[in-house]
C-alpha atoms as a PDB file:
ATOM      1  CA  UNK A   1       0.000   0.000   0.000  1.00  0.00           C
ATOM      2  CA  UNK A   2       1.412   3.648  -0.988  1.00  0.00           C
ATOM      3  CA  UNK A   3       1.497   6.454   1.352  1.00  0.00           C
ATOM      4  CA  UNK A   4       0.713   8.960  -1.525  1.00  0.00           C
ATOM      5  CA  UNK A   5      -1.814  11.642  -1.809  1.00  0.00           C
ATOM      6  CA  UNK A   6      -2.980  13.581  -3.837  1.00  0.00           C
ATOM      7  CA  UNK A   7      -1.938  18.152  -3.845  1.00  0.00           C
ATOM      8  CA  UNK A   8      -3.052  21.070  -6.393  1.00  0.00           C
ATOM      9  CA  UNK A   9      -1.049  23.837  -6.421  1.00  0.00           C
ATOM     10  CA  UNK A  10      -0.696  26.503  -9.220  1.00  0.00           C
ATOM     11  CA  UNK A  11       2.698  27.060 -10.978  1.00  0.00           C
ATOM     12  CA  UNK A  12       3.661  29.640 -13.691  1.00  0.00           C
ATOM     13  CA  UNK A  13       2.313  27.776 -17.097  1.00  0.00           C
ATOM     14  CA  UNK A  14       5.676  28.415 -19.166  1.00  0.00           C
ATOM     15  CA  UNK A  15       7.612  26.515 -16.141  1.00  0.00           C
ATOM     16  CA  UNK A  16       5.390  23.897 -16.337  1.00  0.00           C
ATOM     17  CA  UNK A  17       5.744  23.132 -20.028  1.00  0.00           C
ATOM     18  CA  UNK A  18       9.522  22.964 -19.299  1.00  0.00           C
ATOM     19  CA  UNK A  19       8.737  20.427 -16.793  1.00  0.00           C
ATOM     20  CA  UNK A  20       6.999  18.263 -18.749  1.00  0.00           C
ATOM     21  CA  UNK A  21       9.455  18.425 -21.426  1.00  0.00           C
ATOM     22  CA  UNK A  22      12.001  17.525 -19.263  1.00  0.00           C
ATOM     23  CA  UNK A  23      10.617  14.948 -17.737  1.00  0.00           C
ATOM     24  CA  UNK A  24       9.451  13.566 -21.306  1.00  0.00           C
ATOM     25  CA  UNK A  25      12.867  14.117 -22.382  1.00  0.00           C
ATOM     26  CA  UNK A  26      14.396  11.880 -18.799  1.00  0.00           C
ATOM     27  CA  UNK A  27      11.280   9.152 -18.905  1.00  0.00           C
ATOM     28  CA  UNK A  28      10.543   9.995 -15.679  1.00  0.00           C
ATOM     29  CA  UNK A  29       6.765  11.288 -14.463  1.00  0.00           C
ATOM     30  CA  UNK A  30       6.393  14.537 -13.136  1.00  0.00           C
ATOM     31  CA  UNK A  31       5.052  13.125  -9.523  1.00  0.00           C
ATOM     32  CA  UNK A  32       8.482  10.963  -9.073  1.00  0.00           C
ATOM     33  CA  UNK A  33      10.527  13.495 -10.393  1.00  0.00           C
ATOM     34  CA  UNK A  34       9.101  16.691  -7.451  1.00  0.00           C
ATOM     35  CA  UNK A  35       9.559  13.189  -5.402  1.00  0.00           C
ATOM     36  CA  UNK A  36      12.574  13.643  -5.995  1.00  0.00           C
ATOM     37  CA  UNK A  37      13.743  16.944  -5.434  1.00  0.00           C
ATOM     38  CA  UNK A  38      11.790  17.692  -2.393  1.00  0.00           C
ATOM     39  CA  UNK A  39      13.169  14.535  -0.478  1.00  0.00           C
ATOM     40  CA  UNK A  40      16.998  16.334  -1.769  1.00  0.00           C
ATOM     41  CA  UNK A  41      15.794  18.987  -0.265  1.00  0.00           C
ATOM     42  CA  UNK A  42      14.583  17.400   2.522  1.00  0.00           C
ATOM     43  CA  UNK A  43      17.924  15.249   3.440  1.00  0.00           C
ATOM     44  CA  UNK A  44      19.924  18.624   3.091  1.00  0.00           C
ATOM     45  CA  UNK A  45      17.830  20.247   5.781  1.00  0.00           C
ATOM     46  CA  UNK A  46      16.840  17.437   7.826  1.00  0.00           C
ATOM     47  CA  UNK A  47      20.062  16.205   9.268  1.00  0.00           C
ATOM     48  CA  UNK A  48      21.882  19.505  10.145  1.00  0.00           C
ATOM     49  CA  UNK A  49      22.652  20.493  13.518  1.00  0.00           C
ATOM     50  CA  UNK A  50      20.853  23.412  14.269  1.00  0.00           C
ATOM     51  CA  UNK A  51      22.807  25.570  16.813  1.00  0.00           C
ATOM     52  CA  UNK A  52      22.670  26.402  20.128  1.00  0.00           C
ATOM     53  CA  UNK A  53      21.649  29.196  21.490  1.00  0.00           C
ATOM     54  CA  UNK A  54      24.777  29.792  23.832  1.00  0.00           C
ATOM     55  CA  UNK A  55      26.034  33.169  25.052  1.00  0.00           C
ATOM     56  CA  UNK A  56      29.403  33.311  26.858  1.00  0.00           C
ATOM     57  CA  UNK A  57      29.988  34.722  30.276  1.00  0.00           C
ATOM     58  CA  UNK A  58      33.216  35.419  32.119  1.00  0.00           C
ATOM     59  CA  UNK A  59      32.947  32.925  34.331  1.00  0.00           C
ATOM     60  CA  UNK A  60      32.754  29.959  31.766  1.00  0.00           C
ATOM     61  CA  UNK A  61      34.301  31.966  28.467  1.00  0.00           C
ATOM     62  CA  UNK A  62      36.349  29.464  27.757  1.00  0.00           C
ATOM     63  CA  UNK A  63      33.734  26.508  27.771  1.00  0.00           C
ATOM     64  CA  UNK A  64      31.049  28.656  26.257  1.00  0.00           C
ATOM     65  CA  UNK A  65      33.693  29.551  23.260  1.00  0.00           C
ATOM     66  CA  UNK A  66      34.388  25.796  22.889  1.00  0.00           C
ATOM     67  CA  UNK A  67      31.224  24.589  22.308  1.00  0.00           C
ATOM     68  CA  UNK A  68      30.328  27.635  19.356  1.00  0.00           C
ATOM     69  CA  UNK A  69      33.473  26.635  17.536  1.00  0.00           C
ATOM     70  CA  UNK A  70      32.938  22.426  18.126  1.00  0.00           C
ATOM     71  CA  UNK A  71      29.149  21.793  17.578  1.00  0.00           C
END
């Protein structure tokens, strides 16, 4: 069983025709091909380390200063 569903959304029509040449041109369908980039997109943003929100005193400087540089 597939985990698809179905979306409408409007795009420019000259961008479109594009993308249905070039997916004509690369035998792929249009729905594997956005497949496609969004889940590139997706494993770009998905796995980075988003950082922390750490502001340095004088007491721990040094630690604080470590951990910006190393995460």
């Amino acid at each position: 069983m597939s985990k698809k569903k179905r979306y409408n959304f409007t795009l420019d029509m000259d961008l479109m025709m594009w993308f249905k040449h070039y997916c004509k041109e690369n035998r792929i369908t249009a729905s594997a091909e956005i497949n496609n980039q969004i889940f590139k997109l997706y494993k770009q943003n998905v796995f980075v380390q988003k950082p922390k929100n750490v502001l340095p005193t004088k007491s721990n400087w040094w630690t604080s200063v470590y951990l910006l540089d190393f995460q």
